[in-house]
Protein backbone atom coordinates (compact mmCIF):
# COMPACT_ATOMS: atom_id res chain seq x y z
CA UNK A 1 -14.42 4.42 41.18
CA UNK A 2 -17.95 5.27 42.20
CA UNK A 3 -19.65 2.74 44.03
CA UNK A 4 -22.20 0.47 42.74
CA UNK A 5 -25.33 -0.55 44.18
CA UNK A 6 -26.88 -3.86 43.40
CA UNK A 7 -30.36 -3.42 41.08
CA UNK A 8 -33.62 -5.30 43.01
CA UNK A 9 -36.37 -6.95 40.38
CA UNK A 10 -39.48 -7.04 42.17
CA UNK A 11 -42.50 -8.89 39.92
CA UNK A 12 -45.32 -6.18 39.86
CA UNK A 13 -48.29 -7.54 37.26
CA UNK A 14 -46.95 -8.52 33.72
CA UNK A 15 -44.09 -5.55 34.32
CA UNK A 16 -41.20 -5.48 37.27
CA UNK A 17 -39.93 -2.62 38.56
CA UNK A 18 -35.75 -2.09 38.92
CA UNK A 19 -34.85 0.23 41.28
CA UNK A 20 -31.21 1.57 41.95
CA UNK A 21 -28.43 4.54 42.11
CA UNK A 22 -24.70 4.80 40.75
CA UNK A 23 -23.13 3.19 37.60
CA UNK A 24 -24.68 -0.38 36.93
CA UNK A 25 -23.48 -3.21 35.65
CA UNK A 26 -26.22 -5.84 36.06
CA UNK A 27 -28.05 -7.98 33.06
CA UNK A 28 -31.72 -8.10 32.34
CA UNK A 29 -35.06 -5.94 31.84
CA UNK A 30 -37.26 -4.37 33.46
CA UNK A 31 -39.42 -1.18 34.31
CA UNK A 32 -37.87 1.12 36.28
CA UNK A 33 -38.75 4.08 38.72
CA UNK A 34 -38.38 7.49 37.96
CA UNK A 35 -34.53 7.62 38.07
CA UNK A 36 -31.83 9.66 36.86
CA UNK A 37 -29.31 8.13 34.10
CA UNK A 38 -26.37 10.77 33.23
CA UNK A 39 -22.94 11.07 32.09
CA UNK A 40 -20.30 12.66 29.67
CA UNK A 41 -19.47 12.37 26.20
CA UNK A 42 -16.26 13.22 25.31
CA UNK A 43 -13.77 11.93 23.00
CA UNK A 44 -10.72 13.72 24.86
CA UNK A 45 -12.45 16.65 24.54
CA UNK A 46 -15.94 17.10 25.36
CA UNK A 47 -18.49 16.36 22.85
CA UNK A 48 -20.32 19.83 23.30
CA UNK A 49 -24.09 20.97 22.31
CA UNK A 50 -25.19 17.24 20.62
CA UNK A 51 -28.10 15.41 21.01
CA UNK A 52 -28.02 12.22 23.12
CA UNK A 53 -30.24 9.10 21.94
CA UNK A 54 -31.24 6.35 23.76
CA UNK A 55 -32.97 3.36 22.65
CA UNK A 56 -34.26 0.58 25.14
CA UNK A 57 -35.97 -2.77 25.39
CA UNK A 58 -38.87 -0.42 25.60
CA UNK A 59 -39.40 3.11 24.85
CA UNK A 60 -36.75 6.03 23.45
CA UNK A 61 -35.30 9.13 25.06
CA UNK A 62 -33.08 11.89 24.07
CA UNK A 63 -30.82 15.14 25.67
CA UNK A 64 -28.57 17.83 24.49
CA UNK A 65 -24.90 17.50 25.96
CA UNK A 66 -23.54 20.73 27.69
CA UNK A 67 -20.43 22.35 26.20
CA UNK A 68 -18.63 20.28 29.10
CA UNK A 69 -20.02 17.18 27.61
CA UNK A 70 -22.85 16.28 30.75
CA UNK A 71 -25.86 15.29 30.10
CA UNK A 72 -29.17 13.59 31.91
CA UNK A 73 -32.26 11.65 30.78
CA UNK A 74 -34.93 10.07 33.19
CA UNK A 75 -35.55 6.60 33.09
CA UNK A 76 -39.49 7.83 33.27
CA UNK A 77 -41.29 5.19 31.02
CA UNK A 78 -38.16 3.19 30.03
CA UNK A 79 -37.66 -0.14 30.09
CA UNK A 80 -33.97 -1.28 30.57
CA UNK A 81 -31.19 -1.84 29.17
CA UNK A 82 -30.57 0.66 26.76
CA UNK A 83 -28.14 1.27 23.72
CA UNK A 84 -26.81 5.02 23.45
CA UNK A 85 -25.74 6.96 20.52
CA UNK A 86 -24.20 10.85 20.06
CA UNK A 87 -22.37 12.34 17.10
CA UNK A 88 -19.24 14.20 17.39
CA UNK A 89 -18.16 16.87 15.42
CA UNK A 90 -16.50 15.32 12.77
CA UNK A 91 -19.60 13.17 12.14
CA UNK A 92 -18.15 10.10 13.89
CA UNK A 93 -21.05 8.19 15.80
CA UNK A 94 -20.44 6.96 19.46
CA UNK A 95 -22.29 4.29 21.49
CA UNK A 96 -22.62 2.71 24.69
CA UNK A 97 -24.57 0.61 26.89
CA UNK A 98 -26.41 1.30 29.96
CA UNK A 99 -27.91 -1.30 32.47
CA UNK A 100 -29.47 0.87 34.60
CA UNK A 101 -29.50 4.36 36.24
CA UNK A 102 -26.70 6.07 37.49
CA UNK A 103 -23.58 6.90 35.57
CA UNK A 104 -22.63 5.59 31.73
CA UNK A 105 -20.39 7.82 29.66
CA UNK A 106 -20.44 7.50 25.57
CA UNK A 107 -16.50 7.80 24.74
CA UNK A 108 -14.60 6.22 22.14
CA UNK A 109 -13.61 3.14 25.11
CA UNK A 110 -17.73 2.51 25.28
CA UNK A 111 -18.21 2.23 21.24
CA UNK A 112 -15.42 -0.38 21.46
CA UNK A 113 -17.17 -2.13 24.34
CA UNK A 114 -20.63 -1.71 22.08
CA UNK A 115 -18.93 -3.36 18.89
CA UNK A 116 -17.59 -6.29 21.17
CA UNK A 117 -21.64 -6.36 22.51
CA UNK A 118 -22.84 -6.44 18.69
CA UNK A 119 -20.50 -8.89 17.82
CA UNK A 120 -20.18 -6.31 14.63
CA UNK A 121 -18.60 -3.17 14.15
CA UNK A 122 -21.71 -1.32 12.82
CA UNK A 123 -22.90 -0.71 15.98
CA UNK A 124 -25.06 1.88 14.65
CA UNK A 125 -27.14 -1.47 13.13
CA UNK A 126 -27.20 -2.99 16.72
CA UNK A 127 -28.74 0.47 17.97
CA UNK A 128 -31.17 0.83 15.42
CA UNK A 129 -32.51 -2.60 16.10
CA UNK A 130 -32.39 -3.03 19.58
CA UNK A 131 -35.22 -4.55 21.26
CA UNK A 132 -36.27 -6.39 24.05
CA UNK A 133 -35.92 -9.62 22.56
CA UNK A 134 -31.90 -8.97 21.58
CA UNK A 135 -31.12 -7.42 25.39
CA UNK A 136 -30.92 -10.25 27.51
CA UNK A 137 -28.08 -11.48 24.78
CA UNK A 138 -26.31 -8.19 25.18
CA UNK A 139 -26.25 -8.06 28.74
CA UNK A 140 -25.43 -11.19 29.51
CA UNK A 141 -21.93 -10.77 27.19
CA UNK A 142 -20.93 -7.29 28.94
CA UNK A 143 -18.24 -9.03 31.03
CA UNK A 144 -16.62 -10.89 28.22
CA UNK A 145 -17.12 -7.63 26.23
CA UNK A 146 -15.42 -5.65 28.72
CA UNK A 147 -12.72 -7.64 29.61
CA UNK A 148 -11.86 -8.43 25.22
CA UNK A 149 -11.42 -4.09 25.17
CA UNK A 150 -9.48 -3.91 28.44
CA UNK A 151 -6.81 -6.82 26.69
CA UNK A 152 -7.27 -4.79 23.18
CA UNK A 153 -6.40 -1.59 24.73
CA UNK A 154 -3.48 -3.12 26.87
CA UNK A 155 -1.63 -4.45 22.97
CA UNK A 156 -1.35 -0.74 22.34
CA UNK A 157 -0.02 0.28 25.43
CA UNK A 158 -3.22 1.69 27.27
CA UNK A 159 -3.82 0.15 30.43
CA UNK A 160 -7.05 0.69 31.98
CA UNK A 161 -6.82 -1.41 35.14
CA UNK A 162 -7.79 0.92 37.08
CA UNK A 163 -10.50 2.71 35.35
CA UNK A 164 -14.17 2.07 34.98
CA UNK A 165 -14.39 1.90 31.24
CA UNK A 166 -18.84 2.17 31.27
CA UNK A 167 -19.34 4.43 34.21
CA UNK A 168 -16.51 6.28 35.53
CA UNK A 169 -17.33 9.96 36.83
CA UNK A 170 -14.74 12.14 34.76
CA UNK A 171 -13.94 15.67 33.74
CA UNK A 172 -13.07 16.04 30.02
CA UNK A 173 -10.02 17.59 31.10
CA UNK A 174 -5.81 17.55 31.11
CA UNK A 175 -5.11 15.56 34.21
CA UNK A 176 -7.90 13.39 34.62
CA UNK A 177 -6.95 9.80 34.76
CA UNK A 178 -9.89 8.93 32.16
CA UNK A 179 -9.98 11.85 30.07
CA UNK A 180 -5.51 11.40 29.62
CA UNK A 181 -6.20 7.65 28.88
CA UNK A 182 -9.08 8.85 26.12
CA UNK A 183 -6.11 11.15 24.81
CA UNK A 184 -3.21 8.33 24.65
CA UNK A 185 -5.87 6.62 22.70
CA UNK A 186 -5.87 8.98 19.90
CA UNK A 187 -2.34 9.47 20.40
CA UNK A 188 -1.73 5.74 19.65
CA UNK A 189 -4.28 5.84 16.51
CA UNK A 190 -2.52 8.30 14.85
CA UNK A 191 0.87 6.75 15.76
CA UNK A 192 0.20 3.20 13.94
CA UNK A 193 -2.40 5.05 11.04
CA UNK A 194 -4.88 3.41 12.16
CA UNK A 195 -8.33 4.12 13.54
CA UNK A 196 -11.12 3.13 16.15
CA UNK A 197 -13.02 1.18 13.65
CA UNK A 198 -10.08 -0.74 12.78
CA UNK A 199 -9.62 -1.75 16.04
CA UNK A 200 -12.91 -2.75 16.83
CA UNK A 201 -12.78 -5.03 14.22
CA UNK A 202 -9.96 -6.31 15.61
CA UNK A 203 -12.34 -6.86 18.94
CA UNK A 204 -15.06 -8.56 16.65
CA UNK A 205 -12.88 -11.41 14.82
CA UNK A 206 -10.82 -11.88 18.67
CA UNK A 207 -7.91 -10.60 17.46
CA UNK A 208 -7.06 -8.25 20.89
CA UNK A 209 -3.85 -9.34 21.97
CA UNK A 210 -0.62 -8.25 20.79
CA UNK A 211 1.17 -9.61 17.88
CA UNK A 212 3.25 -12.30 18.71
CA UNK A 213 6.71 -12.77 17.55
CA UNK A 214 7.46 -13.67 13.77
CA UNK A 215 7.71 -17.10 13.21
CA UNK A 216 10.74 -18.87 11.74
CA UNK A 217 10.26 -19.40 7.34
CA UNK A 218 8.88 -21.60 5.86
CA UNK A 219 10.91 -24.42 3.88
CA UNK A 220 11.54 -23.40 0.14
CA UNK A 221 9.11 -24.94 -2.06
CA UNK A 222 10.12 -26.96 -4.82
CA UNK A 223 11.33 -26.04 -7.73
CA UNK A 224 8.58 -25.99 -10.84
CA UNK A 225 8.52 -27.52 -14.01
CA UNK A 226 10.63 -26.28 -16.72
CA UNK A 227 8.54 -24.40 -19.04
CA UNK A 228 8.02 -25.07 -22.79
CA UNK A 229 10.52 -23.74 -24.72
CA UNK A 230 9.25 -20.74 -26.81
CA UNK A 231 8.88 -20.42 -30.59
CA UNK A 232 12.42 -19.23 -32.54
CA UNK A 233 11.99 -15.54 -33.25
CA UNK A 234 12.58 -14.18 -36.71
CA UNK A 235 16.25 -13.68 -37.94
CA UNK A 236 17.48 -10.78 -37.14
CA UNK A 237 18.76 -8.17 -40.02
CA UNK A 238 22.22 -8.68 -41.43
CA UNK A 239 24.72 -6.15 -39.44
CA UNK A 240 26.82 -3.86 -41.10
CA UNK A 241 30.38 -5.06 -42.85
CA UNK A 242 33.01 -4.67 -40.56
CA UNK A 243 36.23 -2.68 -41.20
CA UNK A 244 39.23 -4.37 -43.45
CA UNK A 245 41.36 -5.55 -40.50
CA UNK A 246 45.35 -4.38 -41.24
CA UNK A 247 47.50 -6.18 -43.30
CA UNK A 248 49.34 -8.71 -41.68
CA UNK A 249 53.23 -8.70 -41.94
CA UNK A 250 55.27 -10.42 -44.34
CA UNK A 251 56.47 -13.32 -43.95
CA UNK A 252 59.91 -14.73 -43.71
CA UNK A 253 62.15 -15.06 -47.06
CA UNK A 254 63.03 -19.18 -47.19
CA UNK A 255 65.81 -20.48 -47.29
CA UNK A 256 68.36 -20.56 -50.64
CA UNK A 257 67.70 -23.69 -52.96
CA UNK A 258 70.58 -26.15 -53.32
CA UNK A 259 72.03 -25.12 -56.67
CA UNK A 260 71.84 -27.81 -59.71
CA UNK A 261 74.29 -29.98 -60.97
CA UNK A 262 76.08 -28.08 -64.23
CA UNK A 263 74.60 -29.78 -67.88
CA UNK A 264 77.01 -31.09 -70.15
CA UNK A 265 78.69 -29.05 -73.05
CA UNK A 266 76.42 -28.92 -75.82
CA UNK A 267 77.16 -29.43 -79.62
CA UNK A 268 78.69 -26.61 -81.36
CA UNK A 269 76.59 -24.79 -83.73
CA UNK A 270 77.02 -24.13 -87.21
CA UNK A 271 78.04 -20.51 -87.95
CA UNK A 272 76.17 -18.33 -88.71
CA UNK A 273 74.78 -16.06 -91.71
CA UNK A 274 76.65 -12.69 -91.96
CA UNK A 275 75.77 -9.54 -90.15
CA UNK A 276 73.89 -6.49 -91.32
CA UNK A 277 75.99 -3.54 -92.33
CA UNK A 278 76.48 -0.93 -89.29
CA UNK A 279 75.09 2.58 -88.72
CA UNK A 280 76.88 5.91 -89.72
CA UNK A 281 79.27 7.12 -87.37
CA UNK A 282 78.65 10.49 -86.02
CA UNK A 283 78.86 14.00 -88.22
CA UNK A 284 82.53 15.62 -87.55
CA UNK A 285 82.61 18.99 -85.49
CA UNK A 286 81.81 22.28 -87.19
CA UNK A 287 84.50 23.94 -88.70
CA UNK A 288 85.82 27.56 -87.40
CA UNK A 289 83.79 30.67 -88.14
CA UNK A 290 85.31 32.73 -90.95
CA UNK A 291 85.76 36.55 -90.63
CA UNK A 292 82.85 39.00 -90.97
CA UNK A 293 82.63 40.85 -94.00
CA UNK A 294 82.38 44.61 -94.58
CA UNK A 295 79.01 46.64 -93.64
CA UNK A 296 76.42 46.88 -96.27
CA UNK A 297 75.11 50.59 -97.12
CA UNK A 298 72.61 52.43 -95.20
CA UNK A 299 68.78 51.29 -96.18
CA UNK A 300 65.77 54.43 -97.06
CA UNK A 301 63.90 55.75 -94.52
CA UNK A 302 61.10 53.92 -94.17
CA UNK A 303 57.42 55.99 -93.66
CA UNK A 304 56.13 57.47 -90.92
CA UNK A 305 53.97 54.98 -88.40
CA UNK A 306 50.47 55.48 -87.48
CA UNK A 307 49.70 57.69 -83.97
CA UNK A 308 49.73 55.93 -81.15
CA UNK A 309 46.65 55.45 -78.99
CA UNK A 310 45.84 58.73 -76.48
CA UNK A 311 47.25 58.30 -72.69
CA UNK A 312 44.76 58.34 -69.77
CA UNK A 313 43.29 61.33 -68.17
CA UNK A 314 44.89 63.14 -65.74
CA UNK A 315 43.58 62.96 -62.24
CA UNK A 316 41.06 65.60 -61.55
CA UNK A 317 42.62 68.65 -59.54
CA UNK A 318 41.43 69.74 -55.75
CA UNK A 319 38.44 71.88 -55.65
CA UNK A 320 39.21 75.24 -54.86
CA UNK A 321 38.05 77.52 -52.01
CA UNK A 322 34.87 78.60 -51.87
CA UNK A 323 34.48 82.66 -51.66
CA UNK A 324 33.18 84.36 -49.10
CA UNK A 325 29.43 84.80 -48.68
CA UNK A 326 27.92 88.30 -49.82
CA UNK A 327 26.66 90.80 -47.70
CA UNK A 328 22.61 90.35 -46.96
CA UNK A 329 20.41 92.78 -48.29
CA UNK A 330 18.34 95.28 -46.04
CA UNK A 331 14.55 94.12 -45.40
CA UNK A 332 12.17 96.93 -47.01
CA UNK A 333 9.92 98.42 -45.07
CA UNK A 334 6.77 97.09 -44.07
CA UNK A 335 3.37 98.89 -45.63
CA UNK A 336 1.25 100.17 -43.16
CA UNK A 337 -2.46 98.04 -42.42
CA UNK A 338 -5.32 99.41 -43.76
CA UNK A 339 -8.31 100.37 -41.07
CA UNK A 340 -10.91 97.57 -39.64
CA UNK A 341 -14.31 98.40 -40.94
CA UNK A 342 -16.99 98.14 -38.04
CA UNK A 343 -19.48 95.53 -37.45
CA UNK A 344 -22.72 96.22 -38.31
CA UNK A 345 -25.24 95.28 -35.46
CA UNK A 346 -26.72 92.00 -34.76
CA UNK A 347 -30.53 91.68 -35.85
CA UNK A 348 -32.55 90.14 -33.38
CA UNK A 349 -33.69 86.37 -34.22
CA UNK A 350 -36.69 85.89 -35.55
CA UNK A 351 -39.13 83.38 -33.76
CA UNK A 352 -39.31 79.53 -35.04
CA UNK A 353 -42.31 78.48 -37.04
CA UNK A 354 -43.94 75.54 -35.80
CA UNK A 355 -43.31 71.88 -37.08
CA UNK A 356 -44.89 70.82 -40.30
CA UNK A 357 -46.74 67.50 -40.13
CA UNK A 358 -44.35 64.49 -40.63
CA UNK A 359 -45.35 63.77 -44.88
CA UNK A 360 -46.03 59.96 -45.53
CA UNK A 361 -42.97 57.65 -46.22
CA UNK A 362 -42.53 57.37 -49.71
CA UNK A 363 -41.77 54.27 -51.81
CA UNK A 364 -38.26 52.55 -51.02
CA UNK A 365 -35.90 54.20 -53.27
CA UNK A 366 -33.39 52.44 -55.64
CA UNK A 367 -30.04 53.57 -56.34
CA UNK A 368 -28.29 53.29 -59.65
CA UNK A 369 -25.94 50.60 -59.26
CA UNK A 370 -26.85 48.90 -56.03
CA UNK A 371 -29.10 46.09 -55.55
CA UNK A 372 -27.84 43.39 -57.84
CA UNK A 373 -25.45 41.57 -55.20
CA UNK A 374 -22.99 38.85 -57.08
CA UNK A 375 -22.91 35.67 -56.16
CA UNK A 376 -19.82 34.82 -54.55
CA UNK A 377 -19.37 31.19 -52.68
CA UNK A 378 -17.77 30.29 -49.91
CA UNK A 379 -14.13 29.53 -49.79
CA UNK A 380 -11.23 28.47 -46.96
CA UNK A 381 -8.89 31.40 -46.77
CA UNK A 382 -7.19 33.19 -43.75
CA UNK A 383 -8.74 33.60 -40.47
CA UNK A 384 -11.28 35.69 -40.10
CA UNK A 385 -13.09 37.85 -37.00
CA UNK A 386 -16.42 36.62 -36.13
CA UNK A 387 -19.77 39.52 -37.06
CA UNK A 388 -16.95 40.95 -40.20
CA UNK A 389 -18.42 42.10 -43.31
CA UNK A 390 -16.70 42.84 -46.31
CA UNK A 391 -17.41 43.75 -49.74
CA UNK A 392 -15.61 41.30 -52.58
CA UNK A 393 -15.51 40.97 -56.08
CA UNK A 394 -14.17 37.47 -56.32
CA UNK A 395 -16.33 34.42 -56.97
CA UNK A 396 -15.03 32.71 -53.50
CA UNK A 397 -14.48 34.25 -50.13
CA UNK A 398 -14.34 32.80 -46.74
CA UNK A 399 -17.69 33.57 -45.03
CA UNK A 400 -21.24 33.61 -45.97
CA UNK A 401 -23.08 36.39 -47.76
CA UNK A 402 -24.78 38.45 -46.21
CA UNK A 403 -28.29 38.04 -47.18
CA UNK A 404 -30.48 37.79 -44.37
CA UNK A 405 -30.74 33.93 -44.41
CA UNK A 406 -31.36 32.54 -41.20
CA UNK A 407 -28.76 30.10 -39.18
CA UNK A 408 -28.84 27.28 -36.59
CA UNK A 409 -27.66 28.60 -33.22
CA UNK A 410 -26.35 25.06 -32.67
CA UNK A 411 -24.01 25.25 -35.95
CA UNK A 412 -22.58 29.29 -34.70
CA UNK A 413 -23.02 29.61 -30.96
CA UNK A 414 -20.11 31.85 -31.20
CA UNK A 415 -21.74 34.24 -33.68
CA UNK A 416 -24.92 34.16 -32.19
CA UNK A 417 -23.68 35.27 -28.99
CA UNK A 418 -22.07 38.49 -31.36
CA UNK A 419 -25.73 38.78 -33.37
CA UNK A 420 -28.55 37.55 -31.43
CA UNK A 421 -31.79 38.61 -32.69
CA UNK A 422 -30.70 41.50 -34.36
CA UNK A 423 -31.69 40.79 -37.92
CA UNK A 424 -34.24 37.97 -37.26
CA UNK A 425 -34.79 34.52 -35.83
CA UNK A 426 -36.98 32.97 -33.02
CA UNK A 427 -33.21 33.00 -30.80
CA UNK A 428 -34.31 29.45 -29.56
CA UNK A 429 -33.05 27.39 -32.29
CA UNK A 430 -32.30 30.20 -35.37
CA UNK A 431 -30.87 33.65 -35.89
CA UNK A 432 -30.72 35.68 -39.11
CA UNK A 433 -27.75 37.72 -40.67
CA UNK A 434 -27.68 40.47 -41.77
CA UNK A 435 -29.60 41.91 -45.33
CA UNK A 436 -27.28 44.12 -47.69
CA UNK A 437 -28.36 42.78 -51.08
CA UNK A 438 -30.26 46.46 -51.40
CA UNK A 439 -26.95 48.45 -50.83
CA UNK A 440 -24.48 46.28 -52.09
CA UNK A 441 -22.97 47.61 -55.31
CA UNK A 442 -24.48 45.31 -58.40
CA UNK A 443 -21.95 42.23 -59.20
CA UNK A 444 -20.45 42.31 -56.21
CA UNK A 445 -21.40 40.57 -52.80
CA UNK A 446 -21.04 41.06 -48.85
CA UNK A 447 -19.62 38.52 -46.79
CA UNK A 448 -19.84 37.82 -43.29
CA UNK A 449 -17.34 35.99 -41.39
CA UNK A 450 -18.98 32.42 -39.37
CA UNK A 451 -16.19 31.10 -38.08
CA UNK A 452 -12.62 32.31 -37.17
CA UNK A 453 -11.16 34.82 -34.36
CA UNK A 454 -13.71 35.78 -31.12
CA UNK A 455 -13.42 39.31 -30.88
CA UNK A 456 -12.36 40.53 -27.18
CA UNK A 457 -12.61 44.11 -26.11
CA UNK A 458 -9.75 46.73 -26.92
């Protein structure tokens, strides 16, 4: 640890002048001589090529950090103590407190140390305001402040007994006692997801110890009230009619009735009227067939009967063979080719005359049969592709004719960006279709399709 050297305020006029070498830890203001303050900024790494800003219970100061992290101000025209600020790379601010000249470093242990000064952990608030009339406050707290990060930094496993938190000499490098405890630091941040703000507001409410043990449960509350009973919902819908369970099996015959007691003999009747006569018997059996008699003579022949219907072709027979193919005639002989005339000789060309003067344009012409368009309306059909004309004889087609009528670009941006200007408009808020009533054949009437398919390149 680099020694310290005790500060001496001598009373010169309305100012004093402090006067002293290595890392300071004293309270108070005061002018100072020309001294050196310096240090490193470094968050593990060095904080390389960033400007350094000091602000003190009187005047400012700034310097650029080397790519090792160093840097050096003079205390020329400051008044001490002094808050310290430099950004890192990933935009993260860093402060620290210095008492006097010699040695302070800005690392992520001094902006801890800061927020415990501020009593807040926007320390970038406490440098922004400091003044002359809030450092005798601050000052007088840095052993309180200092000892609340040492305990905060010992819950998280980090002990830093032995360094010099404000004003320890160091190399931002593997190895060094500082530097490895700046790296654990981060280590331990990312190991709980947490972060350095998080802990100094951990410094700022006094929470800096480490988390005691659980303690036992509460009781069980007791039980609430019952609530109200809610309204009956509706009736549900009648399920379906279950299936006819099987018949059940008969039951046992019972038991044979004790048999009555026989009536007494009743008084004969009177008789009767006589009976109806009976039915036939049954015919005898047939008698014995008698012998045949002799055989009648022969009948006439009767006539002849009509001809019966005519039987079903006959299959059809196999084709027979073919013959044999005759003999090919000999080609004639070819006539001979009359004799090419000869070509006559090529005249020579005779020189152009010059251009006649361009005549005035005549009248616009009409053509029998065009210019009496029809007057077909628009209709829904199929799809169409957007800029399309075609020629129709029906009353409706999908489209719009094509008359030269000019459009809204905000109703067809699509056909607009086909069409532009082309056939008229101011291309701000109109554009104009095209004019074929002149050519279109007389009752009938050019469309253009609006909306449908954007055409896309082949």
């Amino acid at each position: 640890m680099k020694k310290k050297i005790s500060a001496v305020l001598i009373p010169i006029a309305v100012t004093s002048l402090f006067a002293g070498c290595g890392g300071g830890s004293g309270g108070g203001s005061g002018s100072i001589a020309p001294a050196t303050i310096n240090g490193v900024a470094a968050t593990g790494a060095p904080i390389a090529n960033a400007e350094v800003s000091l602000k003190c219970a009187s005047g400012d100061a700034s310097a650029t950090t080397s790519t090792g992290g160093a840097w050096s101000v003079s205390t020329s025209g400051l008044v001490l103590p002094c808050v310290m600020r430099v950004p890192t790379s990933t935009g993260q601010i860093l402060h620290s407190y210095v008492t006097g000249p010699g040695t302070t470093d800005i690392t992520p242990f001094t902006e801890l140390v800061t927020a415990a000064l501020a009593g807040s952990t926007d320390t970038e608030a406490f440098f922004n305001t400091f003044s002359a009339a809030t450092a005798s406050a601050a000052s007088s707290q840095l052993p309180s402040a200092l000892a609340s990060t040492r305990q905060l930094l010992a819950s998280i496993g980090i002990d830093t007994s032995s360094l010099n938190l404000m004003n320890q000499s160091f190399e931002p490098a593997s190895g060094n006692v500082y530097d490895d405890a700046l790296e654990l630091l981060r280590t331990q941040l990312s190991n709980n997801s947490t972060n350095l703000g998080a802990l100094a507001q951990r410094l700022v409410v006094g929470t800096v110890g480490a988390t005691g043990a659980t303690g036992p449960a509460g009781a069980t509350g007791a039980t609430g009230a019952t609530g109200a009973t809610g309204s009956t919902g509706p009736q549900g819908t009648t399920g379906a009619t279950g299936a006819t369970g099987a018949t059940g099996p008969q039951g046992a015959t019972g038991a044979q009735g004790t048999p009555g007691s026989n009536g007494g003999a009743g008084v004969q009747g009177a008789t009767g009227a006589a009976g109806p006569t009976g039915a036939t018997g049954p015919q005898g059996a047939t008698g014995a067939t008698g012998p045949a008699g002799s055989t009648g003579a022969t009948g006439a022949t009767g006539s002849a009967g009509s001809t019966g219907a005519t039987g079903p072709q006959g299959a059809t027979g196999a084709t027979g063979l073919q013959g044999t193919q005759g003999a090919t005639g000999s080609t004639g002989a070819t006539g001979p080719q009359g004799a090419a005339g000869a070509t006559g000789v090529t005249g020579p060309t005779g020189a152009t005359g010059s251009q006649g003067a361009t005549g005035a344009t005549g009248p616009a012409g009409t053509v029998s049969g065009l210019g009496t368009p029809g007057s077909a309306s628009t209709s829904t059909g199929a799809q169409c592709t957007l800029g399309t004309v075609w020629l129709t004889a029906a009353h409706y087609s999908p489209g719009l004719p094509a008359n030269g009528q000019l459009l809204l670009i905000a109703d067809y941006t699509q056909l607009f960006s086909l069409l532009g200007t082309t056939y008229g408009g101011d291309g701000v808020t109109t554009f104009g279709l095209p004019n074929l009533s002149s050519v279109t054949p007389n009752g009938l009437t050019y469309m253009i399709c609006v909306s449908g398919v954007y055409p896309s390149p082949g």
